[in-house]
C-alpha atoms as a PDB file:
ATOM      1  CA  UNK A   1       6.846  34.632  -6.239  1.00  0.00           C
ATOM      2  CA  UNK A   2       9.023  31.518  -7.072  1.00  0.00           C
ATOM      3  CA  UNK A   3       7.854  28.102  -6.693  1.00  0.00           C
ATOM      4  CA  UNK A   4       9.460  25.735  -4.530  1.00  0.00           C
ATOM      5  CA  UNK A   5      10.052  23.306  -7.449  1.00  0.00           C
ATOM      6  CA  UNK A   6      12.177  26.043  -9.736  1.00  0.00           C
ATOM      7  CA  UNK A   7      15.393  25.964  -6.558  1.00  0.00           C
ATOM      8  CA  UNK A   8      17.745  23.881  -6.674  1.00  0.00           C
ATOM      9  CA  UNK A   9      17.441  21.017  -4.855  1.00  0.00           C
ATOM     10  CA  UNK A  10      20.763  20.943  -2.156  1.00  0.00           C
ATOM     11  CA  UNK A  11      23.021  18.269  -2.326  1.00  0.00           C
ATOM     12  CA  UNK A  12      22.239  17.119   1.395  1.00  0.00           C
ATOM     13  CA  UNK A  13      18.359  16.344   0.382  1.00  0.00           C
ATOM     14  CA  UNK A  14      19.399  14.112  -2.935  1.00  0.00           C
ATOM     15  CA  UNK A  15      22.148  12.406  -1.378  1.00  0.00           C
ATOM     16  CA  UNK A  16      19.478  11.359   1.696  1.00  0.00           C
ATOM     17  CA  UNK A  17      16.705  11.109  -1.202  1.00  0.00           C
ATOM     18  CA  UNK A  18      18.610   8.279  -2.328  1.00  0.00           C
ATOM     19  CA  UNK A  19      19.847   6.178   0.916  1.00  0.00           C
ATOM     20  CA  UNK A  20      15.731   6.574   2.120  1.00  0.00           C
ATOM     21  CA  UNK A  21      14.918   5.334  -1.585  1.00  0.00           C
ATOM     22  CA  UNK A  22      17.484   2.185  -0.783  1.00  0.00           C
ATOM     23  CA  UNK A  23      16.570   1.551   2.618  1.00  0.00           C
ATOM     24  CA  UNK A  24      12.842   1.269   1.967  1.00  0.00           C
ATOM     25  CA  UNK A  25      13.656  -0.715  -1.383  1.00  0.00           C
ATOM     26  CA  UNK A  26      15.407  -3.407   1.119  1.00  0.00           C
ATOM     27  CA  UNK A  27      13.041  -2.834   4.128  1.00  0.00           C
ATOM     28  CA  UNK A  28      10.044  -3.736   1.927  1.00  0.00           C
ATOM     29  CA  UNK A  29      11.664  -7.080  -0.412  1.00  0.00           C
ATOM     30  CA  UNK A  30      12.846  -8.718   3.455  1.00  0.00           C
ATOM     31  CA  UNK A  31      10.019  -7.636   4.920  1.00  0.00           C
ATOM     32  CA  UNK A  32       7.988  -9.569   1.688  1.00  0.00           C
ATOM     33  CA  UNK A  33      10.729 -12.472   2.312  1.00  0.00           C
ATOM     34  CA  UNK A  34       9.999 -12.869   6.238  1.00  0.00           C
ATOM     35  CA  UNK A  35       6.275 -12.323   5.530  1.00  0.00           C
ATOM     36  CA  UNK A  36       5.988 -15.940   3.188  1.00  0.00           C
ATOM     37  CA  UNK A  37       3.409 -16.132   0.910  1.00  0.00           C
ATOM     38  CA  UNK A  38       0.386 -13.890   1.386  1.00  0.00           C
ATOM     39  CA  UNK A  39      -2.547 -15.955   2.769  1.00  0.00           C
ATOM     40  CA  UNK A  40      -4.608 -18.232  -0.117  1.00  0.00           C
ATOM     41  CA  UNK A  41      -2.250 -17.202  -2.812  1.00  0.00           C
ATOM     42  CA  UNK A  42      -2.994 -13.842  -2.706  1.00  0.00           C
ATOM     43  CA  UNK A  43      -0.749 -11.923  -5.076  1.00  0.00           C
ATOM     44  CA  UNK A  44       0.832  -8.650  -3.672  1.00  0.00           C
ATOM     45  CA  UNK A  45      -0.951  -6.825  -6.345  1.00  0.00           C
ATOM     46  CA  UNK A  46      -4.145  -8.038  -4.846  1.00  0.00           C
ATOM     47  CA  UNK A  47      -3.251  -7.346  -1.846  1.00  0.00           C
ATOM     48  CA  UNK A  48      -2.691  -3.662  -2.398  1.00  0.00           C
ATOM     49  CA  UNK A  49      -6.079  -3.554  -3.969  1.00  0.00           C
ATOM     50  CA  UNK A  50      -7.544  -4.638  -0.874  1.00  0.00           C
ATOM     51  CA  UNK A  51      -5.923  -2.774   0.871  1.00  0.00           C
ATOM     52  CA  UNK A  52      -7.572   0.608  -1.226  1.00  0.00           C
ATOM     53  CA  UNK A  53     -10.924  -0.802  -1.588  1.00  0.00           C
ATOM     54  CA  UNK A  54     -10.813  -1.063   1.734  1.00  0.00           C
ATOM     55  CA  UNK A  55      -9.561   2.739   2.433  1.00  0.00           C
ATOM     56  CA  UNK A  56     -12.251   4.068  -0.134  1.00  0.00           C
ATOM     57  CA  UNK A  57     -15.245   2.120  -0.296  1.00  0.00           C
ATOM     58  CA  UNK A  58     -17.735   1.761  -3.511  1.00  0.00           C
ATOM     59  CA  UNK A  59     -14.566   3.017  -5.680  1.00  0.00           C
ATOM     60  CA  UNK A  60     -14.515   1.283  -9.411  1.00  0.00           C
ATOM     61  CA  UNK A  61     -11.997  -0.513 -11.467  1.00  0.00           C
ATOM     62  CA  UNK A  62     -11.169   2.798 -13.043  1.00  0.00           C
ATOM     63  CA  UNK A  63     -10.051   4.499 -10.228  1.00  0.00           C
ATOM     64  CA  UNK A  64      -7.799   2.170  -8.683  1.00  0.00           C
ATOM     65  CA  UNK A  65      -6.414   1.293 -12.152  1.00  0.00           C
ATOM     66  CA  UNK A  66      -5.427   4.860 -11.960  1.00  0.00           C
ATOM     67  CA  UNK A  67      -4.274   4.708  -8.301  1.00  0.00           C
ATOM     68  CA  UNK A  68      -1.606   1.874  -9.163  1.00  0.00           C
ATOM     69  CA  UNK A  69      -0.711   3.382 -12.264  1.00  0.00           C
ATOM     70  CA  UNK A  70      -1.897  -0.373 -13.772  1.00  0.00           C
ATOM     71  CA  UNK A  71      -4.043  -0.743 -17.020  1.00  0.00           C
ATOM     72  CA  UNK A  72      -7.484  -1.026 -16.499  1.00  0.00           C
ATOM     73  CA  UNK A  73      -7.799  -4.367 -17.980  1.00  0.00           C
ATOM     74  CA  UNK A  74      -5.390  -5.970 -15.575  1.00  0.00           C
ATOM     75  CA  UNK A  75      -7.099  -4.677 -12.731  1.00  0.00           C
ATOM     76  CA  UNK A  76     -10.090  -5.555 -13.374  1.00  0.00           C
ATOM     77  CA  UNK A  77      -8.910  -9.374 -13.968  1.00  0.00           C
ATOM     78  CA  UNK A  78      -7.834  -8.595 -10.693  1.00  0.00           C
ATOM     79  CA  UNK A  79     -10.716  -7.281  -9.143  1.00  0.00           C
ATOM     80  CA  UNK A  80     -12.045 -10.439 -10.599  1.00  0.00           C
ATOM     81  CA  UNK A  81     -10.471 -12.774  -8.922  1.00  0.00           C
ATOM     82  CA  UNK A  82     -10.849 -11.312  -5.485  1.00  0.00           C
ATOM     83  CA  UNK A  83     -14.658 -11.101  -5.991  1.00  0.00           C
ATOM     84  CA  UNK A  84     -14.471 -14.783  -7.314  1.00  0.00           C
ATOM     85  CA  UNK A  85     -12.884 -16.010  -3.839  1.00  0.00           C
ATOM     86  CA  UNK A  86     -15.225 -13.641  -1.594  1.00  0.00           C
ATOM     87  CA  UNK A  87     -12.884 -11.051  -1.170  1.00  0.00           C
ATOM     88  CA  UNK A  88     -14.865  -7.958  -2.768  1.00  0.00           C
ATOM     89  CA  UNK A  89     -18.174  -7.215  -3.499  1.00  0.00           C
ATOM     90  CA  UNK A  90     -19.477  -5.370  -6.404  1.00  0.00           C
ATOM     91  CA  UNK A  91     -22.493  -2.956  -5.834  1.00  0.00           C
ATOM     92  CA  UNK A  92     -25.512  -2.479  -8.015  1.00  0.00           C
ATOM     93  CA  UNK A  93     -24.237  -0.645 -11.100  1.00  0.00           C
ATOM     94  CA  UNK A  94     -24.497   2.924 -11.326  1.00  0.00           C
ATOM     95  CA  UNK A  95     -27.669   4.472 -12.752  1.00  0.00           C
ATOM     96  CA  UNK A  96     -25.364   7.420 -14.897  1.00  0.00           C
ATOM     97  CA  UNK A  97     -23.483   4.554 -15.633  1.00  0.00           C
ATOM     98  CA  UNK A  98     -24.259   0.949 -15.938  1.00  0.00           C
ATOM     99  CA  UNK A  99     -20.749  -0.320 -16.659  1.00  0.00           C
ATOM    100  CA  UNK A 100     -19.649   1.036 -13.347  1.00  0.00           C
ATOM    101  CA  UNK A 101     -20.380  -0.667  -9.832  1.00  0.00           C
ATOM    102  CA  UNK A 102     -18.230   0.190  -6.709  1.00  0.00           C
ATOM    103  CA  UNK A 103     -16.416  -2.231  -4.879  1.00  0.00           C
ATOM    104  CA  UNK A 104     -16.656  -3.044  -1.073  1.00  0.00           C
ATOM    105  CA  UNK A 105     -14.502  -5.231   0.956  1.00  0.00           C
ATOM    106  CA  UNK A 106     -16.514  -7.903   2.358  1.00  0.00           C
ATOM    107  CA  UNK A 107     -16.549  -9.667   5.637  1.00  0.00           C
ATOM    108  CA  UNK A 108     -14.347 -12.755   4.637  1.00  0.00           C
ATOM    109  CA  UNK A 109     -12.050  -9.656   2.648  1.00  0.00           C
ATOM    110  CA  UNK A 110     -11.414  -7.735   5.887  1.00  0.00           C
ATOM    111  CA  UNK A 111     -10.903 -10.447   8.250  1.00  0.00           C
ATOM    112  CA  UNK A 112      -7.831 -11.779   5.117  1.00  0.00           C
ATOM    113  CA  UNK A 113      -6.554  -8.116   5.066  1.00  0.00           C
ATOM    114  CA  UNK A 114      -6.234  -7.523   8.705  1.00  0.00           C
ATOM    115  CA  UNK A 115      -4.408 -11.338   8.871  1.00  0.00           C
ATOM    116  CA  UNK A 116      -1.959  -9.862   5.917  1.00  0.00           C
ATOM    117  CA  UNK A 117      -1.423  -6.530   8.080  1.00  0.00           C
ATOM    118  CA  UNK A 118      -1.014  -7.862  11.497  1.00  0.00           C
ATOM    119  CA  UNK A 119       1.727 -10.210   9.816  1.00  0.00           C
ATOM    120  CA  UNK A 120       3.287  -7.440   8.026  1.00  0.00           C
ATOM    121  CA  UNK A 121       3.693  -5.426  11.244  1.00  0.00           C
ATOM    122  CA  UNK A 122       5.045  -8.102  13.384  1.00  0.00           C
ATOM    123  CA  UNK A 123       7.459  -8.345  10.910  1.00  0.00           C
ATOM    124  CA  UNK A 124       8.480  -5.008  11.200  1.00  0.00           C
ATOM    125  CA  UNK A 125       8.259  -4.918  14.807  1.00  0.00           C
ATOM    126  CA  UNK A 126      10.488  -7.889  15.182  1.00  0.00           C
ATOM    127  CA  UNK A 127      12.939  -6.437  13.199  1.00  0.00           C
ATOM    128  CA  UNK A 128      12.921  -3.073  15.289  1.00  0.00           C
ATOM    129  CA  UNK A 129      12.972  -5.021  18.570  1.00  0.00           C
ATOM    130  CA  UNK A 130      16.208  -5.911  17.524  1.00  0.00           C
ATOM    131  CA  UNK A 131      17.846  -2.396  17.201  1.00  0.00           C
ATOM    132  CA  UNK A 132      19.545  -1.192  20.560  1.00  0.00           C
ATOM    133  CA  UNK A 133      18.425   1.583  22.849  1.00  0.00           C
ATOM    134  CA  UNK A 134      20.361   4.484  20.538  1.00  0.00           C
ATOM    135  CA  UNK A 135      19.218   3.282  17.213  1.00  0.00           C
ATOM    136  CA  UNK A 136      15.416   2.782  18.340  1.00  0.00           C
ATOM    137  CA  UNK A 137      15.362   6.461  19.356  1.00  0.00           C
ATOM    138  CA  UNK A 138      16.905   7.736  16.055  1.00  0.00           C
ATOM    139  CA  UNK A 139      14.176   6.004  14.306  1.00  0.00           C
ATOM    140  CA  UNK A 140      12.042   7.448  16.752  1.00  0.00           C
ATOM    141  CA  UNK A 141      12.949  11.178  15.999  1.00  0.00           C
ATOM    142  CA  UNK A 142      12.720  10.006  12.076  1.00  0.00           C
ATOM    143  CA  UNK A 143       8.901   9.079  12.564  1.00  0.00           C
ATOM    144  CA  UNK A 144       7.739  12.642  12.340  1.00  0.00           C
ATOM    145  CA  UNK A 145       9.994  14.012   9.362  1.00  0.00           C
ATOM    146  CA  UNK A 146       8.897  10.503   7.074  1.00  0.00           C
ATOM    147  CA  UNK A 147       5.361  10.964   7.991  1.00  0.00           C
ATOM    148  CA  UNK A 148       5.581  14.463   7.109  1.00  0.00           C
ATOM    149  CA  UNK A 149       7.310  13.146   3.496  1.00  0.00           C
ATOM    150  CA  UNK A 150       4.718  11.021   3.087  1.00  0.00           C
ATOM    151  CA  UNK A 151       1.950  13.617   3.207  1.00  0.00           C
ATOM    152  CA  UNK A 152       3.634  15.704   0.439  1.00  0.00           C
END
């Protein structure tokens, strides 16, 4: 039985591979231009942090360090910061492991992130609002095949 990843990949796919690749590249830097600043000086880095601390509670450094593809060192700087300014909490360290606690958004954390995402979508949707009829029901019929990219 062959696997999916020895075919050939058909022209069709790389040629729309590449105008997704584009049109998320410019949906996400205008979408980072409309937004402003993030709130307090947040960095987008941090940001995304936040964001996954938030999706997986009591994970460590390591992990997201590996999540981002980032070196540990420079996450954890990060990780610093936020926890500094009342973003994050750290958890009692780990009995296997005393150099690991898990990290928890805190109160002050979730009410920032949830300021940062209900920007970031009215963004969006202000930008979609101004598509016509045709065009908002071709992105529409898209929703389903990108979510189903995105799972992959």
């Amino acid at each position: 039985m062959s696997n999916t990843e020895d075919l050939p990949i058909p022209a069709r796919a790389l040629a729309l591979s590449d105008d997704l690749r584009l049109a998320f590249k410019r949906l996400l830097r205008s979408m980072q231009r409309e937004g402003g600043e993030l709130e307090g000086g947040m960095s987008m880095m941090q940001y995304m942090l936040l964001a996954l601390i938030h999706e997986q509670p009591g994970i460590g450094v390591a992990a997201l360090a590996r999540l981002q593809n980032v070196r540990g060192p420079t996450v954890s700087a990060q990780v610093k910061s936020l926890a500094e300014t009342g973003l994050v909490e750290r958890s009692a360290p780990d009995p296997q492991d005393r150099r690991r606690s898990g990290l928890q958004v805190s109160a002050q954390g979730l009410v920032m992130l949830e300021t940062l995402r209900a920007r970031r979508r009215d963004t969006l949707a202000r930008r979609i609002a101004r598509l016509n009829p045709q065009q908002m029901m071709a992105l529409e019929a898209a929703m389903q095949p990108l979510l189903e990219i995105g799972q992959a």
